[in-house]
Structure formats: C-alpha cells, structure tokens
N, C-alpha and C. Protein backbone atom coordinates (compact mmCIF):
# COMPACT_ATOMS: atom_id res chain seq x y z
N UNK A 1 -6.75 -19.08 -7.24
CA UNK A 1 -6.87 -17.69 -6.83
C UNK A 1 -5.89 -16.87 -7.67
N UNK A 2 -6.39 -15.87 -8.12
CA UNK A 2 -5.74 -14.88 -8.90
C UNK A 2 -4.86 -14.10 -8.33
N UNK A 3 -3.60 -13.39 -8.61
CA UNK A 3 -2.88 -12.32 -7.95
C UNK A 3 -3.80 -11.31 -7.25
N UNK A 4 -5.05 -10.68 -7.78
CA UNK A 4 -5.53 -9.54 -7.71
C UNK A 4 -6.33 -9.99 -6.19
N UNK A 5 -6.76 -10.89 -6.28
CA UNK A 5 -7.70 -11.76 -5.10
C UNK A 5 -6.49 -12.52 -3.37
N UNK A 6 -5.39 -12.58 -4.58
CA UNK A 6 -4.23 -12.87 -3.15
C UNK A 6 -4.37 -11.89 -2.30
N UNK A 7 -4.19 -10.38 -3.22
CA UNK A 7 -3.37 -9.39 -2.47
C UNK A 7 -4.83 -8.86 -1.77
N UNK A 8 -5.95 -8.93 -2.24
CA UNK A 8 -6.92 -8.31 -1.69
C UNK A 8 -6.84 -9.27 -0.27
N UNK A 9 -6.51 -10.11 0.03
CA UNK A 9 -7.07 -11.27 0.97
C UNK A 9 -6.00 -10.95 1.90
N UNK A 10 -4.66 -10.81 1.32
CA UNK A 10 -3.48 -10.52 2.49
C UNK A 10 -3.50 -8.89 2.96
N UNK A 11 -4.49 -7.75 1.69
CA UNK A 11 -3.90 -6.57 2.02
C UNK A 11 -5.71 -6.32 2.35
N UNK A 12 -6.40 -6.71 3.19
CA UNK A 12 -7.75 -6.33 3.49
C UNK A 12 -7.69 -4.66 3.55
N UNK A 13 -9.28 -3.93 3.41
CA UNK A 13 -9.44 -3.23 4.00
C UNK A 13 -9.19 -2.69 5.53
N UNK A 14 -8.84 -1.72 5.72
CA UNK A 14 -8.65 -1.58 7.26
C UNK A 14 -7.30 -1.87 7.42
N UNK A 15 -6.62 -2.63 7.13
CA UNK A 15 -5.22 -3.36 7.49
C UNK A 15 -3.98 -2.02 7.36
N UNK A 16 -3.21 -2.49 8.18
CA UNK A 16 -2.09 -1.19 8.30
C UNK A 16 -0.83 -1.23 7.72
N UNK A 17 -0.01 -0.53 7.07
CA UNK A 17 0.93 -0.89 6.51
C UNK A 17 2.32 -0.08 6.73
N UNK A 18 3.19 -0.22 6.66
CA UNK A 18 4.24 0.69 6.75
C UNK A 18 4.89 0.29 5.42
N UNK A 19 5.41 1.79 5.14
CA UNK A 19 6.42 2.13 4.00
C UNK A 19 7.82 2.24 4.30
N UNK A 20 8.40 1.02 3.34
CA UNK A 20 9.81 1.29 3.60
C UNK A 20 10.81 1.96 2.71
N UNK A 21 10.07 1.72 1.32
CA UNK A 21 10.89 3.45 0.69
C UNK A 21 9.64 2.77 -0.70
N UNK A 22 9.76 3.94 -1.25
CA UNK A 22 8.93 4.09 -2.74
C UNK A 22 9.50 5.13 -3.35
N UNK A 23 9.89 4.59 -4.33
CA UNK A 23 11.16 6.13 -5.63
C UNK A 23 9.89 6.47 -6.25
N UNK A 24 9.36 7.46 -5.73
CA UNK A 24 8.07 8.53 -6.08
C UNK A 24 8.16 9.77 -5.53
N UNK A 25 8.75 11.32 -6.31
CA UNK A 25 8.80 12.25 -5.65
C UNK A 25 7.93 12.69 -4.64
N UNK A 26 6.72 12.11 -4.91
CA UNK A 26 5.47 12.60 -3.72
C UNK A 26 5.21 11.25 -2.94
N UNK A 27 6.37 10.26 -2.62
CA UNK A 27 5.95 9.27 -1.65
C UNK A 27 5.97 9.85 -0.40
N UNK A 28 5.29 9.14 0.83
CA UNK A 28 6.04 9.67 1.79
C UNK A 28 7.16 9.13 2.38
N UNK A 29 7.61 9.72 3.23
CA UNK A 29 8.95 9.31 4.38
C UNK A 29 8.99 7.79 4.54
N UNK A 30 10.10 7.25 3.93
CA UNK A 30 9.97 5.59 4.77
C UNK A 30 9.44 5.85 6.08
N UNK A 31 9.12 4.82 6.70
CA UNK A 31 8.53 4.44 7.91
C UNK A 31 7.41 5.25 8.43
N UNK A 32 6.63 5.91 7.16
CA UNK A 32 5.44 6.63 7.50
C UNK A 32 4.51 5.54 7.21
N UNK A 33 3.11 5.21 7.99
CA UNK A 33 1.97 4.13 8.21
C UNK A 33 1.06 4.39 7.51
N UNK A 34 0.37 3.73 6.94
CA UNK A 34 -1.14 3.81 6.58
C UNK A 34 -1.94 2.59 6.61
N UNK A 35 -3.16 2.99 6.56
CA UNK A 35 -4.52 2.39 6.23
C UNK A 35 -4.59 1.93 4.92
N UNK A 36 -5.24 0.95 4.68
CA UNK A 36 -5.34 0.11 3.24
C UNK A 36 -7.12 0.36 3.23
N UNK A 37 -7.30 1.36 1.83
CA UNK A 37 -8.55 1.77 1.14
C UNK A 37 -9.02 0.81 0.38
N UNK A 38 -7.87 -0.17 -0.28
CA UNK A 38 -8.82 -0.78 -1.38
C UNK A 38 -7.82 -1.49 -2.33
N UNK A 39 -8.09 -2.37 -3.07
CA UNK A 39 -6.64 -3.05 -4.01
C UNK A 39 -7.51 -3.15 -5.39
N UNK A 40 -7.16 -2.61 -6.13
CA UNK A 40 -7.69 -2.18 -7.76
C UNK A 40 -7.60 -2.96 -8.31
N UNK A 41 -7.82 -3.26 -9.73
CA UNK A 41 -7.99 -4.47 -10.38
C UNK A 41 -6.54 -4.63 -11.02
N UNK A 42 -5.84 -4.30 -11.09
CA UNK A 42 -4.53 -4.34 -11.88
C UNK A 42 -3.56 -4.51 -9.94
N UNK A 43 -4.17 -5.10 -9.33
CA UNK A 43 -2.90 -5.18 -8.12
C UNK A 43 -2.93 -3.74 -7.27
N UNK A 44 -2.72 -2.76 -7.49
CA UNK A 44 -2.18 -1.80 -6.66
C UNK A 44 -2.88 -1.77 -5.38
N UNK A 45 -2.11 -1.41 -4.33
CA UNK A 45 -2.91 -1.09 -3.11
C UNK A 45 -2.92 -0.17 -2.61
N UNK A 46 -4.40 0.98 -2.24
CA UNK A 46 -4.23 2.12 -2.28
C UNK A 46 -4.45 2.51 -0.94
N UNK A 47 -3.63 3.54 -0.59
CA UNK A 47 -3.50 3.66 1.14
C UNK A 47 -4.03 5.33 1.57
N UNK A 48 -4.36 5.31 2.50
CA UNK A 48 -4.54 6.40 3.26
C UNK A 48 -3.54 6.83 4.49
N UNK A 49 -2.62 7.65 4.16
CA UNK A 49 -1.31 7.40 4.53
C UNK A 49 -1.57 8.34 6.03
N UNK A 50 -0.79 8.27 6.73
CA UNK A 50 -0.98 8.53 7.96
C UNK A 50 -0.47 10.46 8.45
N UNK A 51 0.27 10.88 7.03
CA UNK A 51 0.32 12.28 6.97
C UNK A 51 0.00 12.69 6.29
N UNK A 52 -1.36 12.04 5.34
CA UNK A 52 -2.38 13.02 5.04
C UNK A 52 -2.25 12.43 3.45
N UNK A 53 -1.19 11.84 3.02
CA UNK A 53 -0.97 11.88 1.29
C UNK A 53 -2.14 10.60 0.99
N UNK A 54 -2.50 10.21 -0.19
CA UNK A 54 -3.12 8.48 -0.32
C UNK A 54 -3.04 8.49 -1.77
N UNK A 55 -1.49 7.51 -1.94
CA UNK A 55 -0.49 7.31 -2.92
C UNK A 55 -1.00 5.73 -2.70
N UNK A 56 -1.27 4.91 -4.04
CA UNK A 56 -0.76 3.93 -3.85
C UNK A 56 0.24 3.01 -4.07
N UNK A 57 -0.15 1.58 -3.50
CA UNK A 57 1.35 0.80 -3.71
C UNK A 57 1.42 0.26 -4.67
N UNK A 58 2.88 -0.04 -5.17
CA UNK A 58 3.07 -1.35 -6.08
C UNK A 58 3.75 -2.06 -5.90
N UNK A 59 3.18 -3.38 -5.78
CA UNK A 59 3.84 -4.49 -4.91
C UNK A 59 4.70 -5.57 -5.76
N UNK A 60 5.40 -4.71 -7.03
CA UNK A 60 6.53 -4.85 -7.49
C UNK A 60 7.39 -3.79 -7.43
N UNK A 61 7.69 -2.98 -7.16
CA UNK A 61 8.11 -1.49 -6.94
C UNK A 61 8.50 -1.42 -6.02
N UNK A 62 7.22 -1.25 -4.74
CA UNK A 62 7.59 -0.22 -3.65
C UNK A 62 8.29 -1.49 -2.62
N UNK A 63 8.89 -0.83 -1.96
CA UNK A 63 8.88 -1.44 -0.15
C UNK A 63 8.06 -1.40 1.01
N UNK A 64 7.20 -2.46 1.34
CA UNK A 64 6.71 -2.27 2.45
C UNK A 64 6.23 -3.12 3.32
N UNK A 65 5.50 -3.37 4.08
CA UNK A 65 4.80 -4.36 5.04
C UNK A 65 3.81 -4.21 5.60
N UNK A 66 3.39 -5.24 6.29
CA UNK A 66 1.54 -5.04 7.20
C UNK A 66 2.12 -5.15 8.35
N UNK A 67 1.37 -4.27 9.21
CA UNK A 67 2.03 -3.98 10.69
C UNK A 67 0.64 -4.50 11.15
C-alpha cells in the first residue's frame, strides 16, 4: 500500500479531524474541527473546516488528529 492509499484509508471521507496548529496565515484557530472532503494524489487532506474556511492538510507540516 502506497502513502497516498494509507492516508486515504486512515483519513476516509466523512471522518473528523481537529487542528492543532498549522503556520498558514489563513489556517484556522488550533482546536477548530473539520470534515475530511477528500485526500489528493500527492497526500494532502482536504477539509471542510467547521468555521467555514476548507484549507488543506499536510501531514508533514501541520498538527492534527481524527476525533
């Protein structure tokens, strides 16, 4: 299994996530939640954030978890 196929399998559609910080002027607030839209072919996982932004992740970068 490929990285791109891990993260799709651990970061499903639907699945919820919380942010624990991302150095991105337009991230949101640590401990703001979202919805998982979709994981792109290069890894990223793209969220539908729970105050409206849908930034995605990088799961070398950012901080976060599945709630």
């Amino acid at each position: 299994m490929n990285k791109v196929d891990f993260l799709r399998k651990m970061y499903p559609v639907g699945c919820k996530v919380v942010l624990h910080h991302m150095d991105d002027v337009q991230a949101p607030p640590s401990g703001t939640k979202g919805t998982v839209t979709w994981v792109d072919d290069i890894g990223q996982i793209h969220v539908n954030w729970d105050n409206g932004s849908s930034l995605a992740l990088n799961v070398k970068l950012d901080s976060f978890s599945r709630i």
